[in-house]
C-alpha atoms as a PDB file:
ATOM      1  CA  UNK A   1     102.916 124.457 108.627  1.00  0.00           C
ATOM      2  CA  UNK A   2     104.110 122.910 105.660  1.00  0.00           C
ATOM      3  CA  UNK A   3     107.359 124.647 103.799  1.00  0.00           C
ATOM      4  CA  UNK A   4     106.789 127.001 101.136  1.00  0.00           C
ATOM      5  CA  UNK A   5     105.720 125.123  98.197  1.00  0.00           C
ATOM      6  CA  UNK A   6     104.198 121.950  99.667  1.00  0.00           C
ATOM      7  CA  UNK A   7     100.385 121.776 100.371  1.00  0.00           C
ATOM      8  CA  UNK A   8      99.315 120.957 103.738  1.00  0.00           C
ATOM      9  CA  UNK A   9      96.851 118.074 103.648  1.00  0.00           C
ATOM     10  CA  UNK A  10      94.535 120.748 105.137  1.00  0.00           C
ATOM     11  CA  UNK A  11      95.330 123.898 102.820  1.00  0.00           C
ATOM     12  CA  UNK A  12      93.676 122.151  99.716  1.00  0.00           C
ATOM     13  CA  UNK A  13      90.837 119.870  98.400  1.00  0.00           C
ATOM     14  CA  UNK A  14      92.223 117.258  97.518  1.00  0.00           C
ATOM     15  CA  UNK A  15      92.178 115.431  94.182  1.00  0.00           C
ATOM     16  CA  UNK A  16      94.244 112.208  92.301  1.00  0.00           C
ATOM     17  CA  UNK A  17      97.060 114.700  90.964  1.00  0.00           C
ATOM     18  CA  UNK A  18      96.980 117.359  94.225  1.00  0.00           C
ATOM     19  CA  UNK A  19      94.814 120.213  94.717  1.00  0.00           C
ATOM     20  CA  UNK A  20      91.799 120.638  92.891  1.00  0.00           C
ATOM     21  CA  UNK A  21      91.670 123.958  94.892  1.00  0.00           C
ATOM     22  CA  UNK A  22      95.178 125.258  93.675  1.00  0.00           C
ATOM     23  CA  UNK A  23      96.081 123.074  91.095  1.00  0.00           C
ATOM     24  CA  UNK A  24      99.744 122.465  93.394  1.00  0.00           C
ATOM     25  CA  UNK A  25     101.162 118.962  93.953  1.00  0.00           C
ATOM     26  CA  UNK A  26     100.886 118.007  97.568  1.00  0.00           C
ATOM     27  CA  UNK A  27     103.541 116.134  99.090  1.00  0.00           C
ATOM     28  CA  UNK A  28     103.200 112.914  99.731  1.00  0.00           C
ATOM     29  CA  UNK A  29     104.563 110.754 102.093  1.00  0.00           C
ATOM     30  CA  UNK A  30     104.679 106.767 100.965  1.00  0.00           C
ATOM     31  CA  UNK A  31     104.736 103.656 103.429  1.00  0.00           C
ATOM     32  CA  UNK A  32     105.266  99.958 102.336  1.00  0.00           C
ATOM     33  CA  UNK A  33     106.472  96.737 103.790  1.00  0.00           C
ATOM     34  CA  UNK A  34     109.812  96.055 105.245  1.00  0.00           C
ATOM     35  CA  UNK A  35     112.134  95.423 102.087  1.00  0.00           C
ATOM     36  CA  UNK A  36     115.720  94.827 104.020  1.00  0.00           C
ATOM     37  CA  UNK A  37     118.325  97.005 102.822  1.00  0.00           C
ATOM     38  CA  UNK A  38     117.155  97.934  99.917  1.00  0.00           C
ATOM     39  CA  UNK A  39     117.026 101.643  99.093  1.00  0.00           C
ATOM     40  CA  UNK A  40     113.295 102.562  99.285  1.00  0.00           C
ATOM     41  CA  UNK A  41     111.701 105.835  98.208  1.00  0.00           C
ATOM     42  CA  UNK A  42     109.378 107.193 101.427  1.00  0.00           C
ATOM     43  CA  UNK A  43     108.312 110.506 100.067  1.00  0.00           C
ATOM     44  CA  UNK A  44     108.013 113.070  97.236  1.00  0.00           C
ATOM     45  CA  UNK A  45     107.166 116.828  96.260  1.00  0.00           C
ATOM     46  CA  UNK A  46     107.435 119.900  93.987  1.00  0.00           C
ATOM     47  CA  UNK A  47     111.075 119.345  93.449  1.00  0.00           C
ATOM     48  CA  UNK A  48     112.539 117.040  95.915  1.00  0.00           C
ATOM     49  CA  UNK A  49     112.061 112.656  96.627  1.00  0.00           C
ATOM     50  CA  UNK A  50     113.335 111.366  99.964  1.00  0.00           C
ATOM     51  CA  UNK A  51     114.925 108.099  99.433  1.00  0.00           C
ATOM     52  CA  UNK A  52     116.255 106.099 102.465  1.00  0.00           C
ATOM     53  CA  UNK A  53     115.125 109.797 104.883  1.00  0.00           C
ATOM     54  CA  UNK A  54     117.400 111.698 102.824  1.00  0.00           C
ATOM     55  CA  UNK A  55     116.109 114.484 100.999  1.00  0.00           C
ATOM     56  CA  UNK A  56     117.335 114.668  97.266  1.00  0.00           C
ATOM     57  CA  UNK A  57     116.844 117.504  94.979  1.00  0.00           C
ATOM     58  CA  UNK A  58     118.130 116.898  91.668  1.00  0.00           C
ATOM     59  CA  UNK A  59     117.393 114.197  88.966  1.00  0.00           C
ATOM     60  CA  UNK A  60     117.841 111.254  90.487  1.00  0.00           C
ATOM     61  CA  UNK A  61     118.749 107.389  90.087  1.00  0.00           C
ATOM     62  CA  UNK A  62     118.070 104.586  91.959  1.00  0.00           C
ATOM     63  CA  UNK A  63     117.995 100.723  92.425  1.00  0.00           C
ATOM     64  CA  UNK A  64     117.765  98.370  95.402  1.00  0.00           C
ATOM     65  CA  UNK A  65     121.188  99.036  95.939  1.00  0.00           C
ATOM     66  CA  UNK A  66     122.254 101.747  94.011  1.00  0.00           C
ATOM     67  CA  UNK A  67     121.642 105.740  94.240  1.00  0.00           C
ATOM     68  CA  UNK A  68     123.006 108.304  91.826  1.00  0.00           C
ATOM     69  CA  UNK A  69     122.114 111.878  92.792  1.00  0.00           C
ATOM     70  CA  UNK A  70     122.617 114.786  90.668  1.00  0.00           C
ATOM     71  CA  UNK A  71     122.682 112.806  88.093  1.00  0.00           C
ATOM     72  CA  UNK A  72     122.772 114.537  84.251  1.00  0.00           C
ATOM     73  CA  UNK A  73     120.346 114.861  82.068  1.00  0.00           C
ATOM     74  CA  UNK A  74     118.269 117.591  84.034  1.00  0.00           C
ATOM     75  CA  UNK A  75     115.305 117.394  82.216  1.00  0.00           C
ATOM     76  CA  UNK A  76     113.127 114.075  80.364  1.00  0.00           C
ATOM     77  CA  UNK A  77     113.861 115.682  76.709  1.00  0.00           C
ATOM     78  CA  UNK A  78     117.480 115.659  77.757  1.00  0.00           C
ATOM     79  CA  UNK A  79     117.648 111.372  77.588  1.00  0.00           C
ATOM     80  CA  UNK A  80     119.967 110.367  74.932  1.00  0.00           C
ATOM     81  CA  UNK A  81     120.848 106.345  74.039  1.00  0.00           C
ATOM     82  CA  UNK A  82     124.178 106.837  75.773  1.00  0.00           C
ATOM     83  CA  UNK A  83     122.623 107.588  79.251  1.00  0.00           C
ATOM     84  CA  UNK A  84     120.230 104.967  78.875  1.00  0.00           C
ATOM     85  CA  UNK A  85     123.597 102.396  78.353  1.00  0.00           C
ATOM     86  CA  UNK A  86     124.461 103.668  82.102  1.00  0.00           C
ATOM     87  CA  UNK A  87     121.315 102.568  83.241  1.00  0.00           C
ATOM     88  CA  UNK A  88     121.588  99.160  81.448  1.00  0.00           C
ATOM     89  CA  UNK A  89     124.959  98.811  82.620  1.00  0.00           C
ATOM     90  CA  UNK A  90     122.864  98.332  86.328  1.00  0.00           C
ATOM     91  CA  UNK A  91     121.571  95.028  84.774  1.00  0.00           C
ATOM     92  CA  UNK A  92     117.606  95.883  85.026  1.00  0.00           C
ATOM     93  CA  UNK A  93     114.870  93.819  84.312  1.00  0.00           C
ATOM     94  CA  UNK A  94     112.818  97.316  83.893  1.00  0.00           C
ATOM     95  CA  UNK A  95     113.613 100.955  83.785  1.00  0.00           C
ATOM     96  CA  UNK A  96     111.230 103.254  85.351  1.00  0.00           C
ATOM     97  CA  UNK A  97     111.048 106.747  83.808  1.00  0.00           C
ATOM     98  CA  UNK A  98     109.546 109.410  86.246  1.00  0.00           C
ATOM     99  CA  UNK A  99     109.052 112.852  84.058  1.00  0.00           C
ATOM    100  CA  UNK A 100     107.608 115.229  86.318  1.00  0.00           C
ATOM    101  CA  UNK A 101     104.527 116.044  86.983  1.00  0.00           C
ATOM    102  CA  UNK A 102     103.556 115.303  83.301  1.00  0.00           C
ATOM    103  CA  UNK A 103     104.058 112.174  81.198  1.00  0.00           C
ATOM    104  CA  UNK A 104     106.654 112.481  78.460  1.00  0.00           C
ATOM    105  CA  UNK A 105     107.790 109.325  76.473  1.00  0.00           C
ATOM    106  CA  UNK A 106     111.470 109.256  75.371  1.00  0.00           C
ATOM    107  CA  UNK A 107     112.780 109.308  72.444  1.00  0.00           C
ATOM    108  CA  UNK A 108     111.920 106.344  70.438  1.00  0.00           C
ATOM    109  CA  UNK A 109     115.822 105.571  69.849  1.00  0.00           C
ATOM    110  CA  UNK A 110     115.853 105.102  73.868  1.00  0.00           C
ATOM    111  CA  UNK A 111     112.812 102.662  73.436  1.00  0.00           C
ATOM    112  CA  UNK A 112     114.578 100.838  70.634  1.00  0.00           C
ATOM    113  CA  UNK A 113     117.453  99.716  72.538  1.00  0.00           C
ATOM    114  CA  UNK A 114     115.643  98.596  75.431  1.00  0.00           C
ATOM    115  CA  UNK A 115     113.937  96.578  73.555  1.00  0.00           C
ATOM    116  CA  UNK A 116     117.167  95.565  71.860  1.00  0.00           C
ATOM    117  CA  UNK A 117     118.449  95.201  75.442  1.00  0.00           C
ATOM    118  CA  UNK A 118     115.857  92.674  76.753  1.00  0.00           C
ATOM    119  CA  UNK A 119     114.978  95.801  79.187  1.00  0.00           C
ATOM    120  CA  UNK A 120     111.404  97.170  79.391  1.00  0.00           C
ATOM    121  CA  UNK A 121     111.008 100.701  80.060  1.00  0.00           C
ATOM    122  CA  UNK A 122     108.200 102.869  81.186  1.00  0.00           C
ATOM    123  CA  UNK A 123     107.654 106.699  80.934  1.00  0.00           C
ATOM    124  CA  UNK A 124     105.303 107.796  83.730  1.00  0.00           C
ATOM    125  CA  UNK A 125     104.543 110.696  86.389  1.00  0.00           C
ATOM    126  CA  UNK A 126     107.427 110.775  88.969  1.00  0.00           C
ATOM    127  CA  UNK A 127     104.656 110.296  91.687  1.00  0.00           C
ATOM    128  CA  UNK A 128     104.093 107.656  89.691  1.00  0.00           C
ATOM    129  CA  UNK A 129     107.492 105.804  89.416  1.00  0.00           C
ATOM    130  CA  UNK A 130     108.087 106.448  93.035  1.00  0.00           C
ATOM    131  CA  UNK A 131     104.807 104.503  94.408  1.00  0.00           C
ATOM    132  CA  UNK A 132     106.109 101.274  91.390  1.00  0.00           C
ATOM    133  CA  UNK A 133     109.528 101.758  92.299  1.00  0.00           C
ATOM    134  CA  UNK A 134     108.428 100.605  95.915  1.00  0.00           C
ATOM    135  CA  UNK A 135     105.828  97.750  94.760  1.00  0.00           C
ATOM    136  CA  UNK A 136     108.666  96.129  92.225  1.00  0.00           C
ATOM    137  CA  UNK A 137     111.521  96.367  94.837  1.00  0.00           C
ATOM    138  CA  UNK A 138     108.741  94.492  97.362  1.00  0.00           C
ATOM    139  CA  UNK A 139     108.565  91.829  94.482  1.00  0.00           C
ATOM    140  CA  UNK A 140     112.564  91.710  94.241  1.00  0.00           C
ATOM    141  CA  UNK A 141     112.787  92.855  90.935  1.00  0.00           C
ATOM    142  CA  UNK A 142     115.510  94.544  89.182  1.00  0.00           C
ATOM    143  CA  UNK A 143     114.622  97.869  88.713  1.00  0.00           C
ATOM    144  CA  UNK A 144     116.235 101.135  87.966  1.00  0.00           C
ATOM    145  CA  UNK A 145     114.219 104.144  88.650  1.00  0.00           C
ATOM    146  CA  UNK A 146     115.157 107.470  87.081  1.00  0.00           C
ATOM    147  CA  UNK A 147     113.490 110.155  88.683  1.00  0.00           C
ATOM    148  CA  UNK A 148     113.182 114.385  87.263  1.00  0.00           C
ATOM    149  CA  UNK A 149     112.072 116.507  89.563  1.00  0.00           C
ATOM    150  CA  UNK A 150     108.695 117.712  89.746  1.00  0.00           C
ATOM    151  CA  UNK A 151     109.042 121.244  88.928  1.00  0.00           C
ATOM    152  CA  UNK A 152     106.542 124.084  89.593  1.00  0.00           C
ATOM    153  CA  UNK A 153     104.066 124.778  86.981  1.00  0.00           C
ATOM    154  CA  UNK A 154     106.326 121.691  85.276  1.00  0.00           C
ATOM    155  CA  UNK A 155     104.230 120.762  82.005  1.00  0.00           C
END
């Protein structure tokens, strides 16, 4: 039985986002290729992503070789310049924005000095940063993936 929460496979008809049945996000468990050490993101659901088998619960940031859990702002609207200049300070070629279980695009002040950076950045679904997280760390690339939580009824 899956834990309270999390959609069984069985418990809903299934659609792109989750359940057409319930409307809930089903977890999802992701597999890929062998990509060494790096840290790799195998699974995802209503607020929780397992990265490397461990379970974390909090915004989260991550890299090949980096992982920052718990790590402030809490929520997309929360992004300020200043935490973005963390993220550059992992030298990425791209910065992956998971928001939830909705897209929300940051502040255009964040965009700005990407661009200013050299950096692209892309605001997306965090099922959806999780599954290109995994393809651009297969392709070696330098990517930081900030990851909110996908929150219950989250909208």
């Amino acid at each position: 039985m899956a834990p309270q929460g999390i959609m069984g496979i069985d418990q809903c008809i299934p659609s792109s986002r989750g359940c057409a049945s319930t409307g809930k996000i089903r977890a999802m468990q992701l597999t890929m290729e062998n990509t060494g050490q790096a840290n790799r993101i195998s699974g995802y659901a209503v607020g929780q992503v397992t990265i490397n088998e461990q379970v974390y619960v909090g915004t989260t940031v991550v890299t090949p070789d980096v992982l920052w859990a718990e790590w402030d702002p809490v929520r997309p609207a929360d992004l300020t310049v200043d935490h973005l200049e963390h993220l550059l300070e992992l030298k990425p070629e791209i910065v992956l924005i998971g928001t939830g279980q909705r897209q929300h695009f940051p502040p255009r002040e964040l965009m700005v000095r990407a661009v200013q950076a050299g950096v692209g950045i892309e605001a997306m679904t965090t099922e959806a940063a999780c599954r290109t997280y995994n393809v651009l760390i297969a392709e070696n690339r330098r990517v930081v993936a900030t990851l909110f939580m996908i929150e219950p009824g989250d909208g």
